[in-house]
Protein backbone atom coordinates (compact mmCIF):
# COMPACT_ATOMS: atom_id res chain seq x y z
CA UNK A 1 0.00 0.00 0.00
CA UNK A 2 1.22 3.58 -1.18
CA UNK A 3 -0.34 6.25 1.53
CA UNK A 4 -0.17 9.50 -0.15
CA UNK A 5 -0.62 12.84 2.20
CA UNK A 6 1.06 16.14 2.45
CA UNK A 7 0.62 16.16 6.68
CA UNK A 8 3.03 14.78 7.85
CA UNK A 9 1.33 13.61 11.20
CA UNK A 10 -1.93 12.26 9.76
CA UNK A 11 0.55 10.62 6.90
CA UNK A 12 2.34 8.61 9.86
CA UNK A 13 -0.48 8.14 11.96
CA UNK A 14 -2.83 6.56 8.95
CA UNK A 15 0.70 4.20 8.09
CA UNK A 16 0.81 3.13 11.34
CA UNK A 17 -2.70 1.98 12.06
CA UNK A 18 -2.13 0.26 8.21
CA UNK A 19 0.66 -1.77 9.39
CA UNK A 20 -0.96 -2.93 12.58
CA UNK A 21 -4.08 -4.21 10.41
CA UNK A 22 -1.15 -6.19 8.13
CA UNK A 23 -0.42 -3.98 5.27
CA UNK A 24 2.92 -3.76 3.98
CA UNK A 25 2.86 0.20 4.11
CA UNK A 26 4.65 3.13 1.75
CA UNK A 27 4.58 6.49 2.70
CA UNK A 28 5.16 9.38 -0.04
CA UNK A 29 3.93 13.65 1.35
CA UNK A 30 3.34 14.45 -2.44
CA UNK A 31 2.29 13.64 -6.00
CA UNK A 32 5.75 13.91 -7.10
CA UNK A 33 7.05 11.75 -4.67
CA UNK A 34 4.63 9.02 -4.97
CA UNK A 35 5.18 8.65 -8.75
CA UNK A 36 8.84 9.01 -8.23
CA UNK A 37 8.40 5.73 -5.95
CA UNK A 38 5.62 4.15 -8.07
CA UNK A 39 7.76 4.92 -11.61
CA UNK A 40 11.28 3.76 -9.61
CA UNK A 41 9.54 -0.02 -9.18
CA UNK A 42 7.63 0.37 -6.14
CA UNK A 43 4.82 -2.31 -6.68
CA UNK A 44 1.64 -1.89 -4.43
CA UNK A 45 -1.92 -2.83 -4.55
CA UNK A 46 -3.36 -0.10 -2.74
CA UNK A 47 -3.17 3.71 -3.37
CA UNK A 48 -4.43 5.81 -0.65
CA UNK A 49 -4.37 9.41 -1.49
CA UNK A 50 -5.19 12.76 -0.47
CA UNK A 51 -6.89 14.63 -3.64
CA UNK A 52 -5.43 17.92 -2.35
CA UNK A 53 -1.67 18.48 -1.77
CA UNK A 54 0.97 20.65 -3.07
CA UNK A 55 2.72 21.01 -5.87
CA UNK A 56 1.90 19.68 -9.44
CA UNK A 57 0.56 16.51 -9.15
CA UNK A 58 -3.03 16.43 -7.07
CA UNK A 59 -4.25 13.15 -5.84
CA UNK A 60 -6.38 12.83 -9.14
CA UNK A 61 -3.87 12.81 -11.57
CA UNK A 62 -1.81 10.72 -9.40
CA UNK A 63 -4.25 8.02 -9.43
CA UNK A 64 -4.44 8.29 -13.11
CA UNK A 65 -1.06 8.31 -13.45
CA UNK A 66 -0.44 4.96 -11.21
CA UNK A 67 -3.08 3.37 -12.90
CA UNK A 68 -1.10 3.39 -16.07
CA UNK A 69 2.10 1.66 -14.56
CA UNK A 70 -0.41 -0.46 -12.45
CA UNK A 71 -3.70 -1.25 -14.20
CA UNK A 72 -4.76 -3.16 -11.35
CA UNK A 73 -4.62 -0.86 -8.55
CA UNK A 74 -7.20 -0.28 -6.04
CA UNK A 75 -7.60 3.39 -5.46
CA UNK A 76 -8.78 5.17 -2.56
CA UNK A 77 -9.09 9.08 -2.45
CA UNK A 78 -9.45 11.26 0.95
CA UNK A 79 -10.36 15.06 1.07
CA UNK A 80 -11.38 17.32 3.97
CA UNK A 81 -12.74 19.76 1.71
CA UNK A 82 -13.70 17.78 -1.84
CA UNK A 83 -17.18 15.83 -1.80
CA UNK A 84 -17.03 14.11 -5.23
CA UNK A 85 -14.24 13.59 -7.72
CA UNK A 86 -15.38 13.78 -11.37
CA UNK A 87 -12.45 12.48 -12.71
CA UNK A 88 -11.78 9.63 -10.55
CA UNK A 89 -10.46 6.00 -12.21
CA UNK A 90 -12.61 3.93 -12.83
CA UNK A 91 -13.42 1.85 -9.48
CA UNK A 92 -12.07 4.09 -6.95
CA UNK A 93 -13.59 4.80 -3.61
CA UNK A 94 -13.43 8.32 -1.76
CA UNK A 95 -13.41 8.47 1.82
CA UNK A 96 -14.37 11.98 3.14
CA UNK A 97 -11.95 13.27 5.83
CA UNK A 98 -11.85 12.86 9.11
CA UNK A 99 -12.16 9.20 8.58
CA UNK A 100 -11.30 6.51 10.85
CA UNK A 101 -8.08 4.63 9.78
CA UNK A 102 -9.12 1.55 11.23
CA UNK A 103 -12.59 1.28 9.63
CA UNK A 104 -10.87 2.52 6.15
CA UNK A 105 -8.30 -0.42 6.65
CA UNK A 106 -11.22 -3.04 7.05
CA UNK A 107 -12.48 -1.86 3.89
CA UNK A 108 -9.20 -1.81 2.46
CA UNK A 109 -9.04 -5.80 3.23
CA UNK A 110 -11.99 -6.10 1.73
CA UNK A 111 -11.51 -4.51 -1.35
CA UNK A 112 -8.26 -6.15 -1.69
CA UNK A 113 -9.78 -9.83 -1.37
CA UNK A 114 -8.51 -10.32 1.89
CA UNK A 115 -11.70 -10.26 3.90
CA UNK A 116 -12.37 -8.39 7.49
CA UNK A 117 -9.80 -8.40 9.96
C-alpha cells in the first residue's frame, strides 16, 4: 500500500494503524514523490491518497497516473474539503476526511480480497 498525504502527522499516523491491520505500508507527502516511488519499481496494490496536496501533481492525476504503470490498482481518495471527484479512475472509492483509519483499513481488506480483519 502507497499512503499518499502532504501532513506529515496524519501521513504517519494513517501508516501506522495500516501496518498494525497487516499492510505492507509506503509512505510518499506528495504527487511527485509518490510517482517518483511508483515509476522507480515500487509495486503496491493499494493507493491511498489525499486529492489535495501541493505542488503539481493532485491526488487525481496521481491516481491516473499509477493506474497506467499499475492497471490493477485499487484506489482510494481522501479530502477534507472535496465531496465528489469527477475524474476519478474507474473503481475508486473516496473516503471523506476525518475518517477513521481503522474502519478505512477493514475496507481496504476487503476490497483487496482479503476479507475483514
Amino acid at each position: 500500500m502507497l499512503v499518499v498525504e502532504d501532513e506529515a502527522l496524519i501521513c504517519v499516523e494513517t501508516a501506522d494503524t495500516f501496518e498494525h491491520q497487516g499492510f505492507e505500508v509506503h509512505i510518499a507527502l506528495n504527487g511527485e514523490d509518490a510517482l517518483r516511488q511508483l515509476s522507480g519499481g515500487l509495486v503496491v496494490d493499494v493507493l491511498f491518497t489525499d486529492i489535495n496536496m501541493g505542488g503539481d501533481v493532485d491526488g487525481v492525476m496521481l491516481a491516473r497516473l499509477a493506474r497506467e504503470l499499475m492497471p490493477a490498482l485499487a484506489v482510494v481518495y481522501t479530502s477534507g474539503t472535496v465531496q465528489s471527484i469527477a475524474q476519478a479512475v474507474a473503481g475508486s472509492r473516496f473516503v471523506p476526511k476525518p475518517y477513521s483509519p481503522d474502519r478505512v483499513g477493514r475496507m481496504l481488506h476487503v476490497m483487496c480480497g482479503e476479507g475483514a480483519v
